[in-house]
Each structure stands twice: as C-alpha cells, then as structure tokens.
N, C-alpha and C. Protein backbone atom coordinates (compact mmCIF):
# COMPACT_ATOMS: atom_id res chain seq x y z
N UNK A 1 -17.42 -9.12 -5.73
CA UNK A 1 -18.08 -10.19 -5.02
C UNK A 1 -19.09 -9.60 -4.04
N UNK A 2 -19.38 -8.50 -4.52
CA UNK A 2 -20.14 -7.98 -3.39
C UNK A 2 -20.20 -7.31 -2.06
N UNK A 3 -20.99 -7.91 -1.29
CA UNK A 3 -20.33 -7.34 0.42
C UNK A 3 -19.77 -8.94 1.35
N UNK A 4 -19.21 -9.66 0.22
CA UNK A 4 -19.06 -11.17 0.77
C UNK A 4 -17.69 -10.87 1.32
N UNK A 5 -16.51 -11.33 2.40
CA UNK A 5 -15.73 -11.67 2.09
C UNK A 5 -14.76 -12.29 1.07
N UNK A 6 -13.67 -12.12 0.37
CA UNK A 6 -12.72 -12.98 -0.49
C UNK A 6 -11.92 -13.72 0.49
N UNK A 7 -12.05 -14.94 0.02
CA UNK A 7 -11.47 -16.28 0.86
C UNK A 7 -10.61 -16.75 -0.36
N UNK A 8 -10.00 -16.15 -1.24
CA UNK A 8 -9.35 -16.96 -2.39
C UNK A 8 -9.20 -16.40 -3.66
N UNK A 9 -8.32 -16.20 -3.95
CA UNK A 9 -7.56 -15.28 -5.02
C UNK A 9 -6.58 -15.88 -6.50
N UNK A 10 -6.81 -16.09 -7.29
CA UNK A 10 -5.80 -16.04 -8.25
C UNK A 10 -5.64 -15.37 -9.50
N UNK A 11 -4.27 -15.28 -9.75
CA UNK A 11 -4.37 -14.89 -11.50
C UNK A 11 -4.26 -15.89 -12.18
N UNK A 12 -4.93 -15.63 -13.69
CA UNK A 12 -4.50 -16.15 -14.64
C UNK A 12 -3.23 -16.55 -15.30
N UNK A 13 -2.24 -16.97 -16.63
CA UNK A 13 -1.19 -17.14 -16.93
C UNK A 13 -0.70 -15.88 -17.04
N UNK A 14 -1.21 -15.49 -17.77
CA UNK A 14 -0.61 -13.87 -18.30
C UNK A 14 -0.77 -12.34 -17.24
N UNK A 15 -1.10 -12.81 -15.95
CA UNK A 15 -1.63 -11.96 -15.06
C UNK A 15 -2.52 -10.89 -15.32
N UNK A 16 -3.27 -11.24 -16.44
CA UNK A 16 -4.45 -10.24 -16.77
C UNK A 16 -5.42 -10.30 -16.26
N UNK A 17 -6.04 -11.45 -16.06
CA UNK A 17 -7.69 -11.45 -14.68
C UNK A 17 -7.18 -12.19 -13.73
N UNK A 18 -8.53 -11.72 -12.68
CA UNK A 18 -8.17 -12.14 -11.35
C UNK A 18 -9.82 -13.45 -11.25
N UNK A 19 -9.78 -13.96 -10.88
CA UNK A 19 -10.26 -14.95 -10.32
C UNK A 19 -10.59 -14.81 -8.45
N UNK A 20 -11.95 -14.54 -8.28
CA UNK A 20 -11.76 -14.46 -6.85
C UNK A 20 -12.85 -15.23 -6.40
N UNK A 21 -12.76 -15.72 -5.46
CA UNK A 21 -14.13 -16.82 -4.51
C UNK A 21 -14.15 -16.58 -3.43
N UNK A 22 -15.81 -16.68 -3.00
CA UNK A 22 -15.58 -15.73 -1.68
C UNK A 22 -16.49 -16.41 -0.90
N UNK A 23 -17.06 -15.87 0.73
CA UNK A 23 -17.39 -16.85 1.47
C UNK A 23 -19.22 -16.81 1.57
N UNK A 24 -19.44 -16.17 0.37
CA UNK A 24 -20.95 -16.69 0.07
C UNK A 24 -21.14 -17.33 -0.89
N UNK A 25 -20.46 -17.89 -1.78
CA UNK A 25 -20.03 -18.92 -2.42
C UNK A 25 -19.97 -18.61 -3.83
N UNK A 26 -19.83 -17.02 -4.00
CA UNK A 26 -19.49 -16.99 -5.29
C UNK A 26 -18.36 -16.70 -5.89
N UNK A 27 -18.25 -17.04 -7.67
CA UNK A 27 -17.04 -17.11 -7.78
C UNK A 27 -17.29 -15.88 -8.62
N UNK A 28 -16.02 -14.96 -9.19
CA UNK A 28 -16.15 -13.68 -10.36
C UNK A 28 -14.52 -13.88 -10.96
N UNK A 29 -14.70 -13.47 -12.07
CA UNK A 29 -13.52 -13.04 -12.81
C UNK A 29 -13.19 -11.64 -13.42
N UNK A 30 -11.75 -11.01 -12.74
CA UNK A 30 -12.00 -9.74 -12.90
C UNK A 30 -11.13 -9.40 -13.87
N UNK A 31 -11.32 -8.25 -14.98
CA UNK A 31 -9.98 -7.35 -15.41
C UNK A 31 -8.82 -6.59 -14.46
N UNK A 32 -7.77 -7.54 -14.25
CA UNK A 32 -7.47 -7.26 -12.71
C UNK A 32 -6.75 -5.74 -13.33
N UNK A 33 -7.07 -5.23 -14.58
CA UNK A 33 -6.20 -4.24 -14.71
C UNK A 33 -7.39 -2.44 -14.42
N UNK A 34 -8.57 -2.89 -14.32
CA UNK A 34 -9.26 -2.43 -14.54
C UNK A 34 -10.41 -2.57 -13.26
N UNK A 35 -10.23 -3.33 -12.86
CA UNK A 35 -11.66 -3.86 -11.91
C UNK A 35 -12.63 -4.12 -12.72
N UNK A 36 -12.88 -4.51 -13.98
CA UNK A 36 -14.50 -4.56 -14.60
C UNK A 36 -14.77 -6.23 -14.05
N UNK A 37 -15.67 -6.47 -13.93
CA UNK A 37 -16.09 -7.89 -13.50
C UNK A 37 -16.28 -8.50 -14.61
N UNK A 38 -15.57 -9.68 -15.35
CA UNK A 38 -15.78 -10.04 -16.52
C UNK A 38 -17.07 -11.37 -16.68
N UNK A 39 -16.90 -12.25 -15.68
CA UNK A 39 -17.60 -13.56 -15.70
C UNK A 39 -17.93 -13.60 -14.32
N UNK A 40 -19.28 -13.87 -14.19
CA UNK A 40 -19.77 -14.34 -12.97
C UNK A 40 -20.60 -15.72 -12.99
N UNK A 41 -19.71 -16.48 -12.54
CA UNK A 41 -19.64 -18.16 -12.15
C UNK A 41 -20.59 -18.80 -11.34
N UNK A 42 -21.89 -19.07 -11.48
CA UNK A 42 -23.14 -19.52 -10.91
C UNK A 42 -22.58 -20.87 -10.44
N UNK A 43 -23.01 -20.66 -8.50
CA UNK A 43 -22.56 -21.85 -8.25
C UNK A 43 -23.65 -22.91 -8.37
N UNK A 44 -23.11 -24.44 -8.24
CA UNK A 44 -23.67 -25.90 -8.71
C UNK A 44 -24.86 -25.33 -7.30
N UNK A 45 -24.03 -25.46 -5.90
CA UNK A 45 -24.56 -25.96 -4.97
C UNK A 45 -24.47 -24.87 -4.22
N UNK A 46 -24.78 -24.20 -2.69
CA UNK A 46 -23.82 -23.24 -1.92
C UNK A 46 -23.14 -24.12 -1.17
N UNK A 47 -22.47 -23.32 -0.36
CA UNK A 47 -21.25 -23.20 -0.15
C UNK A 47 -19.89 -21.97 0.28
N UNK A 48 -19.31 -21.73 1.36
CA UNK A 48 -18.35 -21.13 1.12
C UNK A 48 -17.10 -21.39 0.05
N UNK A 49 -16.25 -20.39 -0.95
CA UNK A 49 -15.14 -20.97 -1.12
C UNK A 49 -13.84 -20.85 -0.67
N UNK A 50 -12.83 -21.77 -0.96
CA UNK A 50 -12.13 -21.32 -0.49
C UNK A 50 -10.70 -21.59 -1.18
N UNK A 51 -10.98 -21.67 -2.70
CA UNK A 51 -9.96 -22.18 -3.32
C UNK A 51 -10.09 -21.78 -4.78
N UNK A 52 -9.59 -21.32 -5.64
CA UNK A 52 -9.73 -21.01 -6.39
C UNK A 52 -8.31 -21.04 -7.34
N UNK A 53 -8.40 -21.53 -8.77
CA UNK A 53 -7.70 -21.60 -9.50
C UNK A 53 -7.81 -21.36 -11.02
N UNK A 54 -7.12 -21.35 -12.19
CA UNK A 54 -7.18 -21.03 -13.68
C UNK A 54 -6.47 -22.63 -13.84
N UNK A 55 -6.95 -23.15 -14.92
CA UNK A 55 -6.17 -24.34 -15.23
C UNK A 55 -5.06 -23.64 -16.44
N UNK A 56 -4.03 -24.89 -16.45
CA UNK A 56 -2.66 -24.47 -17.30
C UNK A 56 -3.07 -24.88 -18.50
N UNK A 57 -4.00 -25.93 -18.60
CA UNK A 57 -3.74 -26.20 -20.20
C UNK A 57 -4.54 -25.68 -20.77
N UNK A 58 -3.56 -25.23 -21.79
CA UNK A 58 -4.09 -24.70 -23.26
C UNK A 58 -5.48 -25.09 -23.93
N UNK A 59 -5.85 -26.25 -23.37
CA UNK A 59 -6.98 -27.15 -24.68
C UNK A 59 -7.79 -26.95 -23.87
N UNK A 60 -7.94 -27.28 -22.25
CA UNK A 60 -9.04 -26.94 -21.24
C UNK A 60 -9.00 -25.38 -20.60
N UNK A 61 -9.69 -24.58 -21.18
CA UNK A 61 -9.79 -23.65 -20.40
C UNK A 61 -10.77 -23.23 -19.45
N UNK A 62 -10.40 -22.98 -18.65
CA UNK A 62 -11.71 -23.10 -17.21
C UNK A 62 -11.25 -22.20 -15.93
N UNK A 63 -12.74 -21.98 -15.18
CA UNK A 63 -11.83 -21.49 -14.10
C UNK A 63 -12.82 -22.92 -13.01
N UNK A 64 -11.74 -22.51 -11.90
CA UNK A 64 -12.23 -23.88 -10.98
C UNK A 64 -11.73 -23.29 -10.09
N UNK A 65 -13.09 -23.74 -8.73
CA UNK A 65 -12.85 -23.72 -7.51
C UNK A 65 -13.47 -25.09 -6.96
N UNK A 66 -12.92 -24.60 -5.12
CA UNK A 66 -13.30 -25.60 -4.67
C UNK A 66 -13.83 -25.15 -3.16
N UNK A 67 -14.42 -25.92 -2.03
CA UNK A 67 -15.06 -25.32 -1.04
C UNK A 67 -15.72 -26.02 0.08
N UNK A 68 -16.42 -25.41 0.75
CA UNK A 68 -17.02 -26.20 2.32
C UNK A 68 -18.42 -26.86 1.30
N UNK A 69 -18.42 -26.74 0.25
CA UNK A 69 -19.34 -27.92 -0.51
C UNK A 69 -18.91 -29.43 -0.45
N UNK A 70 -17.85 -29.26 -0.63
CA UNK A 70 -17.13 -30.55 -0.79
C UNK A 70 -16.85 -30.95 -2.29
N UNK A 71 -16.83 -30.04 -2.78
CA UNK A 71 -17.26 -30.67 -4.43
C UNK A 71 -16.16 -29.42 -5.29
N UNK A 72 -15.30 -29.88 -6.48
CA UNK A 72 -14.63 -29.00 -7.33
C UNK A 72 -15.62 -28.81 -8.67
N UNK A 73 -15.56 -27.26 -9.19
CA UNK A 73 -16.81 -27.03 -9.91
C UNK A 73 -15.42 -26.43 -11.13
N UNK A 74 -15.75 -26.46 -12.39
CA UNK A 74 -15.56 -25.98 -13.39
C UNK A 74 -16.55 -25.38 -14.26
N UNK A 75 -15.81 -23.84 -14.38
CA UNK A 75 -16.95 -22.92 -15.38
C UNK A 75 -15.46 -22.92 -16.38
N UNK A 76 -16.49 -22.83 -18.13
CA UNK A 76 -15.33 -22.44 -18.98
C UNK A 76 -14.73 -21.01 -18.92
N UNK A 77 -13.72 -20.93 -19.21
CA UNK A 77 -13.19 -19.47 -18.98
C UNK A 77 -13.45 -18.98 -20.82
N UNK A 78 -14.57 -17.96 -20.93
CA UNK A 78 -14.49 -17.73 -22.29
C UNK A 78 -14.37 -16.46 -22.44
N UNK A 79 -14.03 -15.75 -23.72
CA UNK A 79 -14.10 -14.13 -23.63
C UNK A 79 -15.41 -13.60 -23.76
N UNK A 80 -16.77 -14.31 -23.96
CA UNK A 80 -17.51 -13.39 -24.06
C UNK A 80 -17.95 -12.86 -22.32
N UNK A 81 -18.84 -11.96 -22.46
CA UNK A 81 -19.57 -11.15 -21.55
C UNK A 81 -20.37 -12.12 -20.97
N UNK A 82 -20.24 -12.31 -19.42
CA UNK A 82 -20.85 -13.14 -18.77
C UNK A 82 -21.32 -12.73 -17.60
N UNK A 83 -21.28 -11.61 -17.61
CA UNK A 83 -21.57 -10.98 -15.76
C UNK A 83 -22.99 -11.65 -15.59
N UNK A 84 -24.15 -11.99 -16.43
CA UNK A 84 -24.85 -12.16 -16.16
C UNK A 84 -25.42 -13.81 -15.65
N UNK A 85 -23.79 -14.42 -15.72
CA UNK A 85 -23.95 -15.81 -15.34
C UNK A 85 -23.13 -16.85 -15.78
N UNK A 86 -22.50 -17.72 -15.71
CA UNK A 86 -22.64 -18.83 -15.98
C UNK A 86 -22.53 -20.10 -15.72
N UNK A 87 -23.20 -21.16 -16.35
CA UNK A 87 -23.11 -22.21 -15.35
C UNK A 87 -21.89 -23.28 -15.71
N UNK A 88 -22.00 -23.77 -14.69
CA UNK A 88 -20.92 -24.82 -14.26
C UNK A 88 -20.48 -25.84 -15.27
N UNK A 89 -19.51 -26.26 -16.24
CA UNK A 89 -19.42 -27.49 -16.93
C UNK A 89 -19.57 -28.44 -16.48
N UNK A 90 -18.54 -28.92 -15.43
CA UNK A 90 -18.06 -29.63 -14.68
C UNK A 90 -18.42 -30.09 -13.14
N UNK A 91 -18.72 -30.64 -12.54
CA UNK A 91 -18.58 -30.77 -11.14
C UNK A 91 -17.62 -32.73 -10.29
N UNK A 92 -17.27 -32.06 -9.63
CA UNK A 92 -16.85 -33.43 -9.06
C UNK A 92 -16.69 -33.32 -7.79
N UNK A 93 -17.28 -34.68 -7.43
CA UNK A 93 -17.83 -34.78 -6.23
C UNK A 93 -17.19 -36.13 -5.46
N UNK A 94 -17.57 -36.29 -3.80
CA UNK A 94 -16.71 -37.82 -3.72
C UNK A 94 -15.72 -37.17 -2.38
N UNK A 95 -15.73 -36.13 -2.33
CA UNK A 95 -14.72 -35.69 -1.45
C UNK A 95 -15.08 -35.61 -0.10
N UNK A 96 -14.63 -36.42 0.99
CA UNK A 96 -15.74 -36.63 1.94
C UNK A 96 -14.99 -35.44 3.69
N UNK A 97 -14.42 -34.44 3.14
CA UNK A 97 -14.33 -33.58 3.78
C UNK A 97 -14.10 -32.31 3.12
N UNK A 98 -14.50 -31.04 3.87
CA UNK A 98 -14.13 -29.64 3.23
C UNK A 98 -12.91 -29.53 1.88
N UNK A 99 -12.74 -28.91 1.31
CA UNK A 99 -12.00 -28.51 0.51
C UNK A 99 -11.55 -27.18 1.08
N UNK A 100 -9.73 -27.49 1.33
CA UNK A 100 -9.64 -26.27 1.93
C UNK A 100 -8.76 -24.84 1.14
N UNK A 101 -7.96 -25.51 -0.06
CA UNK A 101 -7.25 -24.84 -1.50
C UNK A 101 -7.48 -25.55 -2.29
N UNK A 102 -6.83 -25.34 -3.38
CA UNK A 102 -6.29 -25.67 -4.83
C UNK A 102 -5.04 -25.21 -5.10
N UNK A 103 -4.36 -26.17 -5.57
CA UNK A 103 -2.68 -25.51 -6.16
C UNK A 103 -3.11 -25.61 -7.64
C-alpha cells in the first residue's frame, strides 16, 4: 500500500491472501504467503478506508471495503494479474455517516 498507513486487514477463506485498505484510500490484495501484491483495487471515489472484507459466497466473489467515503465498493476477486488496476463492480451508497468496519 505504499507509504499509506493500513487501517484494515483481512484474510480470505483459505488464509491465502490478505486484503488490506489503507488511509489513502487504497485497497491491494496480497499473497499473504509471499508478499507479491496480487490485485490493486481502483477506488470509485477517495477516501480513507477503514474496513475491509472477502465475501463468503461461493457464486459472488469479491473483495469489499468500506470508508470515510461513506459508500461500500466491490471489486471482483479474480485470479488474473491485476496490479495494474481494477475497477469497482459495485458501489453502494445512502450511508449518511462514516463507515467505520465490516464484519
């Protein structure tokens, strides 16, 4: 993530990547076995984050955070090579204060 602070941490199911969001508002996905940076998650809007999660189901795969945007963003979680970006599927919005986690 750079020289940003990490404000938010998770693993995946299988504890193989890490998922981290940080307080310049970007998000990365790492080989937590390895450190390689696998996906880097172009945010909608800025923002600090401060929440970060992997969804459980099987059929949606994604990673999602959330933040002092006010807004929860979904990037797909895919295996190809993405360091060089990608954008957002999802966004939802409506939330009329900070976002301060995700469970």
């Amino acid at each position: 993530t750079g020289n940003s602070k990490i404000n938010a941490a998770a693993l995946d199911n299988l504890g193989r990547r890490l998922v981290t969001g940080a307080q310049d508002g970007t998000v990365k996905v790492w080989n937590f076995s390895t450190g390689v940076c696998l996906q880097n998650c172009i945010p909608s809007a800025p923002g600090e984050v401060t929440g970060v999660i992997y969804t459980r189901d099987p059929l949606l795969k994604a990673v999602v955070a959330g933040g002092w945007n006010r807004k929860v963003t979904l990037w797909p979680d895919i295996a190809d090579d993405t360091r060089g970006g990608i954008e957002a599927t999802q966004e939802m919005s409506g939330q009329l204060d900070d976002i301060l986690c995700l469970c």
